[in-house]
C-alpha atoms as a PDB file:
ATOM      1  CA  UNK A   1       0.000   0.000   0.000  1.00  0.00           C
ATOM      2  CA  UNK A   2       1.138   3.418  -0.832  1.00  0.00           C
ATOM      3  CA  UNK A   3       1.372   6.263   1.411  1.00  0.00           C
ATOM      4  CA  UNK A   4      -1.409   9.221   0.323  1.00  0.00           C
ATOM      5  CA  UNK A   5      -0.413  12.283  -1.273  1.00  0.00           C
ATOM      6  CA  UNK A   6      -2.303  14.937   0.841  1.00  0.00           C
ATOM      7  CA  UNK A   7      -2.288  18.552  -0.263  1.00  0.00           C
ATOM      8  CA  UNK A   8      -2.364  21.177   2.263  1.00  0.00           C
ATOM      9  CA  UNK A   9      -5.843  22.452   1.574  1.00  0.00           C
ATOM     10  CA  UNK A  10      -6.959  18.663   1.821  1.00  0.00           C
ATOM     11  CA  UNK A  11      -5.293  19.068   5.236  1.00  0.00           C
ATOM     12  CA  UNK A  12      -6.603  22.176   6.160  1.00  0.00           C
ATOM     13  CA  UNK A  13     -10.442  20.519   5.397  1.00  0.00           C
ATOM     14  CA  UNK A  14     -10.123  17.716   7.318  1.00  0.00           C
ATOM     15  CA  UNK A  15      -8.574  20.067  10.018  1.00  0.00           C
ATOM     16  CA  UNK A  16     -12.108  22.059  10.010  1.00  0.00           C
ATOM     17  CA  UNK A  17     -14.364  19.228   9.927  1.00  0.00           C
ATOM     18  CA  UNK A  18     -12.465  17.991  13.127  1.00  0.00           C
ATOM     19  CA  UNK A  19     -12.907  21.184  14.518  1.00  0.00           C
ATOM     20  CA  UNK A  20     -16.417  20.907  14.063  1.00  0.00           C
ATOM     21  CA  UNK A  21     -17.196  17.653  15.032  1.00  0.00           C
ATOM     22  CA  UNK A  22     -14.245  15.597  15.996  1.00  0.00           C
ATOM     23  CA  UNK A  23     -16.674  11.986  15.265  1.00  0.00           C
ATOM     24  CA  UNK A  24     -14.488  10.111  18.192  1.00  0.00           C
ATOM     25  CA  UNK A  25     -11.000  10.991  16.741  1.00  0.00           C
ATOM     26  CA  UNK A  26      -8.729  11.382  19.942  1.00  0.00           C
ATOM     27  CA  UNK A  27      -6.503  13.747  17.896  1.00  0.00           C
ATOM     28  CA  UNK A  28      -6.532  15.832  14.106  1.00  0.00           C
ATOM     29  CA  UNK A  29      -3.741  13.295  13.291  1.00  0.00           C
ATOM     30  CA  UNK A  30      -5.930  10.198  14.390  1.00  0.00           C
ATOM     31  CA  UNK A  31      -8.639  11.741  12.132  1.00  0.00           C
ATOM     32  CA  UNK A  32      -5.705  12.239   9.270  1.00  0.00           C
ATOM     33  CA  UNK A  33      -5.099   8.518   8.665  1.00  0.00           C
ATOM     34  CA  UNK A  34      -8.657   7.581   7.817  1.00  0.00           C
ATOM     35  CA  UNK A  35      -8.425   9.534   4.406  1.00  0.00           C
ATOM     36  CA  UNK A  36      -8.213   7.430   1.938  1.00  0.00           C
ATOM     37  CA  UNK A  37      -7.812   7.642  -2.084  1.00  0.00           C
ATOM     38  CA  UNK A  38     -10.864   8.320  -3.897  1.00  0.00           C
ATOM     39  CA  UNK A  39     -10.157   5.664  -6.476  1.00  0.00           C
ATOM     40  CA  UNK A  40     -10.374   5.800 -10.420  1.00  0.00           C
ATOM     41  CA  UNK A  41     -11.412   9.045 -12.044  1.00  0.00           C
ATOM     42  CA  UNK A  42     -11.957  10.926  -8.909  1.00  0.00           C
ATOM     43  CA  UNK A  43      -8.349  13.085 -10.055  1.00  0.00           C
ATOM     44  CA  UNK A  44      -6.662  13.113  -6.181  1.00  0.00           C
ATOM     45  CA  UNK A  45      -9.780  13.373  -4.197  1.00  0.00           C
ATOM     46  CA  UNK A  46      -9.799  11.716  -0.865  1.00  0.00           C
ATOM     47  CA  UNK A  47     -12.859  10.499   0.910  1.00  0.00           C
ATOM     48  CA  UNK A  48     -13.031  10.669   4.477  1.00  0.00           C
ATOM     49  CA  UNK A  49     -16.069   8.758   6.767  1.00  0.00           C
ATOM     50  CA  UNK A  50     -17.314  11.446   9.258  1.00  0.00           C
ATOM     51  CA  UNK A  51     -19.910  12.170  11.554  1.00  0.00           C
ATOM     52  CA  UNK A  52     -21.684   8.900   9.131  1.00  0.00           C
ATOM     53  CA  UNK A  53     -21.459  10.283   5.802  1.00  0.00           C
ATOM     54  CA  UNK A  54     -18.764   9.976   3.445  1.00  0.00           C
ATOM     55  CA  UNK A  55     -17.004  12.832   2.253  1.00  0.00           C
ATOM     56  CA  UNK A  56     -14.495  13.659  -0.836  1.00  0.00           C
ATOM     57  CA  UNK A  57     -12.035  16.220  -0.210  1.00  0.00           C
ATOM     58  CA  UNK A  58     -10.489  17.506  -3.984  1.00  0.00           C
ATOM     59  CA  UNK A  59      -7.255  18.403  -4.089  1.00  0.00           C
ATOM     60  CA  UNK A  60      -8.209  22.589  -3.722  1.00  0.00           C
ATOM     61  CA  UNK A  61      -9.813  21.839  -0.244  1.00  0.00           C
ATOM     62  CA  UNK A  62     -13.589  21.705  -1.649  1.00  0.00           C
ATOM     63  CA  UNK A  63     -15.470  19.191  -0.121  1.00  0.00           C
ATOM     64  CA  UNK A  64     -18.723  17.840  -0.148  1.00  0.00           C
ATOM     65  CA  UNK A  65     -20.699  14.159   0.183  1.00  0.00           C
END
């Protein structure tokens, strides 16, 4: 398994959905290694499972379910 590529506005997303509801992450970092890749065709998106819906995070930040 690779390791993810995650830009800093990917970062800085997951960082503010933490900050609004950390979903029983002990720590922004815990929360961090649950991204995962978005798979074929979604172009560097990451998809992240929180507060149970799953979200993609695009490489500019945007994110959305």
């Amino acid at each position: 398994m690779r390791p993810l590529t995650i830009t800093p506005k990917q970062a800085e997303a997951v960082s503010s959905k933490y900050s609004q509801d950390p979903d029983g992450h002990k720590s922004l970092d815990d929360m961090l290694f649950t991204l995962q890749e978005g798979g074929v065709g979604m172009d560097g998106a990451l998809v992240l499972r929180w507060c149970n819906m799953w979200l993609a995070i695009e490489r500019d930040g945007y994110c959305h379910t």
